[in-house]
N, C-alpha and C. Protein backbone atom coordinates (compact mmCIF):
# COMPACT_ATOMS: atom_id res chain seq x y z
N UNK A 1 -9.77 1.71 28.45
CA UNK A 1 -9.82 2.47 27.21
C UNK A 1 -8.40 2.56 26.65
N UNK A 2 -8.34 1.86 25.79
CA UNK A 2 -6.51 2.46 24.56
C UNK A 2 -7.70 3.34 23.41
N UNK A 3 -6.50 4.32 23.66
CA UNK A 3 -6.52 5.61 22.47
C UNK A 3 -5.32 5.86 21.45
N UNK A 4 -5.13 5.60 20.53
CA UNK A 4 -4.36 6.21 19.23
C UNK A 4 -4.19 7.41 18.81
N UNK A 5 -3.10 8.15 18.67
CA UNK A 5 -3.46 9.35 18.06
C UNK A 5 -2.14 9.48 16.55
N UNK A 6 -2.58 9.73 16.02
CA UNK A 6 -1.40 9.74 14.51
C UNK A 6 -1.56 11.92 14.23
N UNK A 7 -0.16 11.76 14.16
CA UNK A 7 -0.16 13.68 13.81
C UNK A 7 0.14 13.25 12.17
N UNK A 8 -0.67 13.80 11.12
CA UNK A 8 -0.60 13.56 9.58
C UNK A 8 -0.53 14.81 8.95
N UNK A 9 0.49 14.00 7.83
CA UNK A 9 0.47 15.58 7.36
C UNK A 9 -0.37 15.14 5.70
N UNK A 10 -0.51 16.26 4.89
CA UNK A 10 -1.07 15.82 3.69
C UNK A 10 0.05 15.92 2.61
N UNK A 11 -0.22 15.40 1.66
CA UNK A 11 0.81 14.91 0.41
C UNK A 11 1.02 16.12 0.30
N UNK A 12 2.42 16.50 -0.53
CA UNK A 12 2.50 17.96 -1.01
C UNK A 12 2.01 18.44 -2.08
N UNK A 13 1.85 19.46 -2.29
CA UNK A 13 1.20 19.57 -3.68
C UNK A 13 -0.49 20.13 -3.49
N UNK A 14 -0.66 19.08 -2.26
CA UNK A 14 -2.45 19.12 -2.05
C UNK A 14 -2.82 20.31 -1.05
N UNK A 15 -3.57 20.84 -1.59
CA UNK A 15 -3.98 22.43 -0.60
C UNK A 15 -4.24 21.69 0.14
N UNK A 16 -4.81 22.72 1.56
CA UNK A 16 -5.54 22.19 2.93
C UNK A 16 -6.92 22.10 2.23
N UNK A 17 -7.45 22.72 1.85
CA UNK A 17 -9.04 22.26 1.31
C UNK A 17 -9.11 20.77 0.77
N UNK A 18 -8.21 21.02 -0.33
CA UNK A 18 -8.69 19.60 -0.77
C UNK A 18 -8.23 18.39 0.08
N UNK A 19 -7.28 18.55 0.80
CA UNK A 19 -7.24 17.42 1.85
C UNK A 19 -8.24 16.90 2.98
N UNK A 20 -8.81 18.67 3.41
CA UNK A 20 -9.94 18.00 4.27
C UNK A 20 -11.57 17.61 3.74
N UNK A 21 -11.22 17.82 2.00
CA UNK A 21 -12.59 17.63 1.96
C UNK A 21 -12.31 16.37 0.79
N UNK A 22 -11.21 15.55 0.64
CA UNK A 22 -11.12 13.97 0.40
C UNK A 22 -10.86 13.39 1.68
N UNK A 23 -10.18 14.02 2.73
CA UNK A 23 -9.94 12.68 4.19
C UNK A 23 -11.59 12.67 4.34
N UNK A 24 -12.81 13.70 4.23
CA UNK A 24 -13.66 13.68 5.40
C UNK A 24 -14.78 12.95 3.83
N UNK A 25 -14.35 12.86 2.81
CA UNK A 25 -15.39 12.35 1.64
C UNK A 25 -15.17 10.86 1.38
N UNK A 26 -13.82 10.56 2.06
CA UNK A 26 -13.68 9.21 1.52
C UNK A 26 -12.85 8.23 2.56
N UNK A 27 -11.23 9.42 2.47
CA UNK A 27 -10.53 8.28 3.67
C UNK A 27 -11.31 8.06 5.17
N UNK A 28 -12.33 9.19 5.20
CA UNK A 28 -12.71 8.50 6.39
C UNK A 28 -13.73 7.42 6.16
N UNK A 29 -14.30 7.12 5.67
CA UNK A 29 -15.19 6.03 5.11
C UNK A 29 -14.92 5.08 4.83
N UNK A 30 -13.52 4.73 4.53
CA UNK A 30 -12.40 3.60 4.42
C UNK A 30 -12.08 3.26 6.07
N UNK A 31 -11.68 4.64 6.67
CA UNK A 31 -11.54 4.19 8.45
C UNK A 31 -12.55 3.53 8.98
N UNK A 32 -13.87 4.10 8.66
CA UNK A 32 -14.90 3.96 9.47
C UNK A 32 -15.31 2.38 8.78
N UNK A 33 -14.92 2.14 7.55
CA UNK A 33 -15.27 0.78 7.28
C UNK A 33 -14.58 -0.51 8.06
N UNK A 34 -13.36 -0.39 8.38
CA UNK A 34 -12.57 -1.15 9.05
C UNK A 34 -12.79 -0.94 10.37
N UNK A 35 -12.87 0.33 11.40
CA UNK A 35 -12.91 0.79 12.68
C UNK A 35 -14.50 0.09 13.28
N UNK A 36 -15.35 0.02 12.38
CA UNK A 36 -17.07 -0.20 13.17
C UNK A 36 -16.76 -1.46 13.65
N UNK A 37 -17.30 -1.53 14.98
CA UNK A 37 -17.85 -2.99 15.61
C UNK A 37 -16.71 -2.84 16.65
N UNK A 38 -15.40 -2.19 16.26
CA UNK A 38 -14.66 -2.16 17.39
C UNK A 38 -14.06 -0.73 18.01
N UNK A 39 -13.79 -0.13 17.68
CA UNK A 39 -13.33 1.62 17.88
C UNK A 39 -14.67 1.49 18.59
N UNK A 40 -14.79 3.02 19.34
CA UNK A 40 -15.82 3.75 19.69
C UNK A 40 -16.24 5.07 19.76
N UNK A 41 -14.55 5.57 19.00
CA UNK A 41 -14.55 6.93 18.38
C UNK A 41 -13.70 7.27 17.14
N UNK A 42 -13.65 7.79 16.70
CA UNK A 42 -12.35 7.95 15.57
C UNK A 42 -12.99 9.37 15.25
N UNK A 43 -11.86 10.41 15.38
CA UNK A 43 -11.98 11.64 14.90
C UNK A 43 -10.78 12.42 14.86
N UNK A 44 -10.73 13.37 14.05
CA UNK A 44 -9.71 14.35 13.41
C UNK A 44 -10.16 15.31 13.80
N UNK A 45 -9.16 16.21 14.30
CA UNK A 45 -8.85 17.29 14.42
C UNK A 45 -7.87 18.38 13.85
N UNK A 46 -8.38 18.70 12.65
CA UNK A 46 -7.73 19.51 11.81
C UNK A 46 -7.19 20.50 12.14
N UNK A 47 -5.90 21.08 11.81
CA UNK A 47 -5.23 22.34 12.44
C UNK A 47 -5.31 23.22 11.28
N UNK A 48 -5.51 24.65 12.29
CA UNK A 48 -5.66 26.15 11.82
C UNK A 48 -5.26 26.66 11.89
N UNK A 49 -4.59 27.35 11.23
CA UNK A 49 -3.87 28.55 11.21
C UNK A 49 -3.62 29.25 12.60
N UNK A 50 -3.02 30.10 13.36
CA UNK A 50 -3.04 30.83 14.03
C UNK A 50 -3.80 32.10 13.94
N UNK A 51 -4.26 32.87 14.85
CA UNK A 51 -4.35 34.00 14.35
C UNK A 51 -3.62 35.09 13.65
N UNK A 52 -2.46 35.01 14.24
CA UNK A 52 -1.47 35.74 13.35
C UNK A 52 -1.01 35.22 12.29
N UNK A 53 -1.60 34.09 11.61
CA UNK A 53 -0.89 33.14 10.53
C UNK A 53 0.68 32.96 10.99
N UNK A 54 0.74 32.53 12.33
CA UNK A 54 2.38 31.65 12.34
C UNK A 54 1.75 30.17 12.00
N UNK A 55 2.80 29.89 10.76
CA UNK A 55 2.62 28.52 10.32
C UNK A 55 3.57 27.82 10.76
N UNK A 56 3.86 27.77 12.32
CA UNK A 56 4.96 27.13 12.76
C UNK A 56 4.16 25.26 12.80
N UNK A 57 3.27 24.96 13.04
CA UNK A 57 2.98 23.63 12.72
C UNK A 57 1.85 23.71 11.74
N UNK A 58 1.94 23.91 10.98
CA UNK A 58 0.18 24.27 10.00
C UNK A 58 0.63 24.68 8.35
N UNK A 59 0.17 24.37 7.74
CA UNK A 59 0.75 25.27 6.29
C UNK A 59 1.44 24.02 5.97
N UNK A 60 1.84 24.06 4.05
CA UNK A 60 2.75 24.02 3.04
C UNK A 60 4.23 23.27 3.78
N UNK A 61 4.82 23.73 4.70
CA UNK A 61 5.68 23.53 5.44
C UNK A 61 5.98 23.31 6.85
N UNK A 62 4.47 23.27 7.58
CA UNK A 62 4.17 22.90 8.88
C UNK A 62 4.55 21.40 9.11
N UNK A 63 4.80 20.89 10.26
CA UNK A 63 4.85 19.84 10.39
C UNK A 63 3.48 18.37 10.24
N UNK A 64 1.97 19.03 10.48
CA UNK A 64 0.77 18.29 10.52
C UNK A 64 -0.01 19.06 9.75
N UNK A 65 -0.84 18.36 9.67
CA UNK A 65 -2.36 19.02 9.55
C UNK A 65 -3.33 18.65 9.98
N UNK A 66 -3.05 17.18 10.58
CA UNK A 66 -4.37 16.86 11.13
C UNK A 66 -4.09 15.96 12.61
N UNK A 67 -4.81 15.66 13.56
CA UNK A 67 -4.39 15.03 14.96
C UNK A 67 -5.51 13.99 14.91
N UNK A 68 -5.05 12.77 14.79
CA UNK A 68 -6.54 12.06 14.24
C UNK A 68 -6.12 10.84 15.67
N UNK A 69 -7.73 10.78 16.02
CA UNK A 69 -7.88 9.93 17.67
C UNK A 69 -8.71 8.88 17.12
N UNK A 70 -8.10 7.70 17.38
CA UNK A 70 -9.29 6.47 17.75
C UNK A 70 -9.39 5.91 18.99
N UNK A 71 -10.48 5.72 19.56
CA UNK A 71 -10.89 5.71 20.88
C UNK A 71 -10.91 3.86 20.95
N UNK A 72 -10.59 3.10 21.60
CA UNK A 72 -11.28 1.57 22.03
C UNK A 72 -11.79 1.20 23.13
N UNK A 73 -12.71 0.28 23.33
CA UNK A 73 -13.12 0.38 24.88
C UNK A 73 -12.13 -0.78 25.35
N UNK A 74 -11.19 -1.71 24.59
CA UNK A 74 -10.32 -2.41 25.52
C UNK A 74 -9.34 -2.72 24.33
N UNK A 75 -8.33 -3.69 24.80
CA UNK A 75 -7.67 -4.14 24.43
C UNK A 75 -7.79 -5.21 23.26
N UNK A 76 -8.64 -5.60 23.10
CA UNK A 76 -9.09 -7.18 22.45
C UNK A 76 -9.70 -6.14 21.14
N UNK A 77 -10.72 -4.79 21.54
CA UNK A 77 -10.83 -4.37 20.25
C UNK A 77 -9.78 -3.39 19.91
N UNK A 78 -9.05 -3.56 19.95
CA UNK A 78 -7.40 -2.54 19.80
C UNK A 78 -6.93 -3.92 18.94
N UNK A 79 -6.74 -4.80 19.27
CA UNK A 79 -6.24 -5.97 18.25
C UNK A 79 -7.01 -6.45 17.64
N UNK A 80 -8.57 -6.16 17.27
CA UNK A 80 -9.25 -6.85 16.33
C UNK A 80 -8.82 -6.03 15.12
N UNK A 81 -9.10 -4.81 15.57
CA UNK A 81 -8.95 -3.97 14.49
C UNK A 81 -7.63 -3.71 13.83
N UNK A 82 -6.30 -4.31 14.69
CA UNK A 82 -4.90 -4.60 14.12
C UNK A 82 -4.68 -5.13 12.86
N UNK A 83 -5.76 -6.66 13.70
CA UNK A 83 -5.80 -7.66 12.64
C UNK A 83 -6.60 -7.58 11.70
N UNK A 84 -8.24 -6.78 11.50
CA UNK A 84 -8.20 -6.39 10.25
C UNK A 84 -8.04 -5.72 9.36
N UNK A 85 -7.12 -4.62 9.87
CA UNK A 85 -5.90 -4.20 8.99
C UNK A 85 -4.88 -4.53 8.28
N UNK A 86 -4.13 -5.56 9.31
CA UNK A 86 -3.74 -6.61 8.47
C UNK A 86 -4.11 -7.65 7.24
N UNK A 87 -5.24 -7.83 6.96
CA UNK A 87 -5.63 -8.31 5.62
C UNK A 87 -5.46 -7.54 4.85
N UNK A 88 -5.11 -8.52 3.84
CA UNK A 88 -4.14 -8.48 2.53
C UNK A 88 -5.17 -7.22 1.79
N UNK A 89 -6.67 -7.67 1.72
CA UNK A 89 -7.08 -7.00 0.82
C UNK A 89 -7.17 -5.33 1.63
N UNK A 90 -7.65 -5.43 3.20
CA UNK A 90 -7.69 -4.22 3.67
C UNK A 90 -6.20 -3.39 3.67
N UNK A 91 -5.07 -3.90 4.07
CA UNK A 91 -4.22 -3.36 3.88
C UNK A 91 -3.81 -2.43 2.56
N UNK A 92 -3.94 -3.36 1.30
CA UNK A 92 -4.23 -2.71 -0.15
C UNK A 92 -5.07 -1.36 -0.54
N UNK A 93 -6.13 -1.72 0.36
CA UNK A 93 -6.93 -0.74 -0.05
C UNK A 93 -6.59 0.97 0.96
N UNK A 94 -5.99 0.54 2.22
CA UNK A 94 -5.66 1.22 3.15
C UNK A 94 -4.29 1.99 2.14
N UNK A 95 -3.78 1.26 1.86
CA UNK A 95 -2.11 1.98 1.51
C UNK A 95 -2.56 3.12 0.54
N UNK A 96 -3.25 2.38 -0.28
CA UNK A 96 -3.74 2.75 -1.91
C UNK A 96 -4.19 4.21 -1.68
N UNK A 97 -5.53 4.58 -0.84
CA UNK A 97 -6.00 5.52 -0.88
C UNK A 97 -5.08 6.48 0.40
N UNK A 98 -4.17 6.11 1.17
CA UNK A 98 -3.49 7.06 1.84
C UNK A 98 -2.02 7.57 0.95
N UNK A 99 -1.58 7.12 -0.07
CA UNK A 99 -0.80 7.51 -0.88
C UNK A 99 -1.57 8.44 -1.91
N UNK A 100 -2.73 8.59 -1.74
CA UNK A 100 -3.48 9.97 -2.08
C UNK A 100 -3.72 10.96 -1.46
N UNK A 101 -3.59 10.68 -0.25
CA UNK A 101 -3.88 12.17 0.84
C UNK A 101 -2.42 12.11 1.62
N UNK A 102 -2.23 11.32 1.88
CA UNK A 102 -0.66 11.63 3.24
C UNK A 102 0.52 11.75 2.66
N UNK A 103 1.38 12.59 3.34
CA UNK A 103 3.01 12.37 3.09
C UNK A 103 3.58 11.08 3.83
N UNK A 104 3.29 9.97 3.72
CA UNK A 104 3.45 8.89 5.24
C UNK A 104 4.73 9.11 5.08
N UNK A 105 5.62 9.69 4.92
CA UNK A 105 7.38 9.62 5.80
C UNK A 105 7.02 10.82 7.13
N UNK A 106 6.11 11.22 6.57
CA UNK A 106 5.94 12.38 7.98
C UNK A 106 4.97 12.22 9.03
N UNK A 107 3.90 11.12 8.47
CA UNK A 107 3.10 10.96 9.69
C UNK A 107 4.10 10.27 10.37
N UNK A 108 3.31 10.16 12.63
CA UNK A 108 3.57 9.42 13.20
C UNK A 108 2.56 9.23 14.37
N UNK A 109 2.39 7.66 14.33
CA UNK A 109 1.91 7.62 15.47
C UNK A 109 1.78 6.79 16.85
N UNK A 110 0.82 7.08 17.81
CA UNK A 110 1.36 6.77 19.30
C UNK A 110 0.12 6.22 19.67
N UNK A 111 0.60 5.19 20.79
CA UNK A 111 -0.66 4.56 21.70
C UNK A 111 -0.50 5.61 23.16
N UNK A 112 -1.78 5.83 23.70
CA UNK A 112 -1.52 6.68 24.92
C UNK A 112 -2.01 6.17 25.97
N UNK A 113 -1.66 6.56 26.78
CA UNK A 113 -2.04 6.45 28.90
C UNK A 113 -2.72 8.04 29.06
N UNK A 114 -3.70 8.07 29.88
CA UNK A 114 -3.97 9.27 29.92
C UNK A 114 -4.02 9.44 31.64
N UNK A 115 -3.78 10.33 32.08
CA UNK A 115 -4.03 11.17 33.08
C UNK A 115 -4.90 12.53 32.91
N UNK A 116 -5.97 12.60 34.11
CA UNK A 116 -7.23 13.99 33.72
C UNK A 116 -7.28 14.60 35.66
N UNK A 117 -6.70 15.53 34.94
CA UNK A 117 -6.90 16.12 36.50
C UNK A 117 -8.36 17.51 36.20
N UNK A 118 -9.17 17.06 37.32
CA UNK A 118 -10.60 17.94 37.21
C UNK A 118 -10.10 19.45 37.51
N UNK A 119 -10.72 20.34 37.07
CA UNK A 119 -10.28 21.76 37.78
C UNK A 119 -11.89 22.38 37.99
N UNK A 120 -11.58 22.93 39.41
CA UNK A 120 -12.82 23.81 39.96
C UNK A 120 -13.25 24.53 38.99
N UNK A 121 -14.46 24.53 38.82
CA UNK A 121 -15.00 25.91 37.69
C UNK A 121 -14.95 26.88 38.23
């Protein structure tokens, strides 16, 4: 299994509403158009506020807003899906509609190794 995870933040300007309700109306439908046949998960995890509203990563001036995972079951679909990202036309269409929702100088993201240690219930 390779897993991706990108911490994103949204363009400025754009409330948290309207960000999560164009990533989840459209950019994800752009992901999920390119991701099918090879991913086996892709999901976001949107960040909330604290209870006390510390907007130390969250908010206007937080560092993210969203923790977004794509799951692969190997390697070969980890590079299919590289490469059709890489097309000219997917790439276009990829940039196009994330220069509507993201700040991309602030996203970043990582390939992971995981370690799971079980704990007694």
């Amino acid at each position: 299994m390779i897993k991706t995870v990108g911490l994103l933040k949204r363009r400025r300007g754009m409330t948290v509403q309207a960000f999560r309700d164009y990533y989840e109306s459209t950019h994800r439908v752009i992901g999920e158009k390119y991701l099918s046949g090879h991913a086996c998960r892709y999901m976001r995890r949107f960040l909330n506020p604290t209870s006390d509203g510390n907007a130390a990563t969250f908010g206007e001036d937080g560092d993210f807003d969203v923790i977004l995972e794509i799951w692969y079951p190997d390697k070969a679909a980890f590079e299919a899906v590289r490469e059709r990202l890489a097309a000219p036309e997917a790439a276009a269409e990829v940039l196009a509609d994330e220069l509507k929702l993201f700040d991309r100088d602030r996203n970043r993201f990582f390939t992971l190794s995981e370690s799971v240690s079980d704990l007694p219930g």
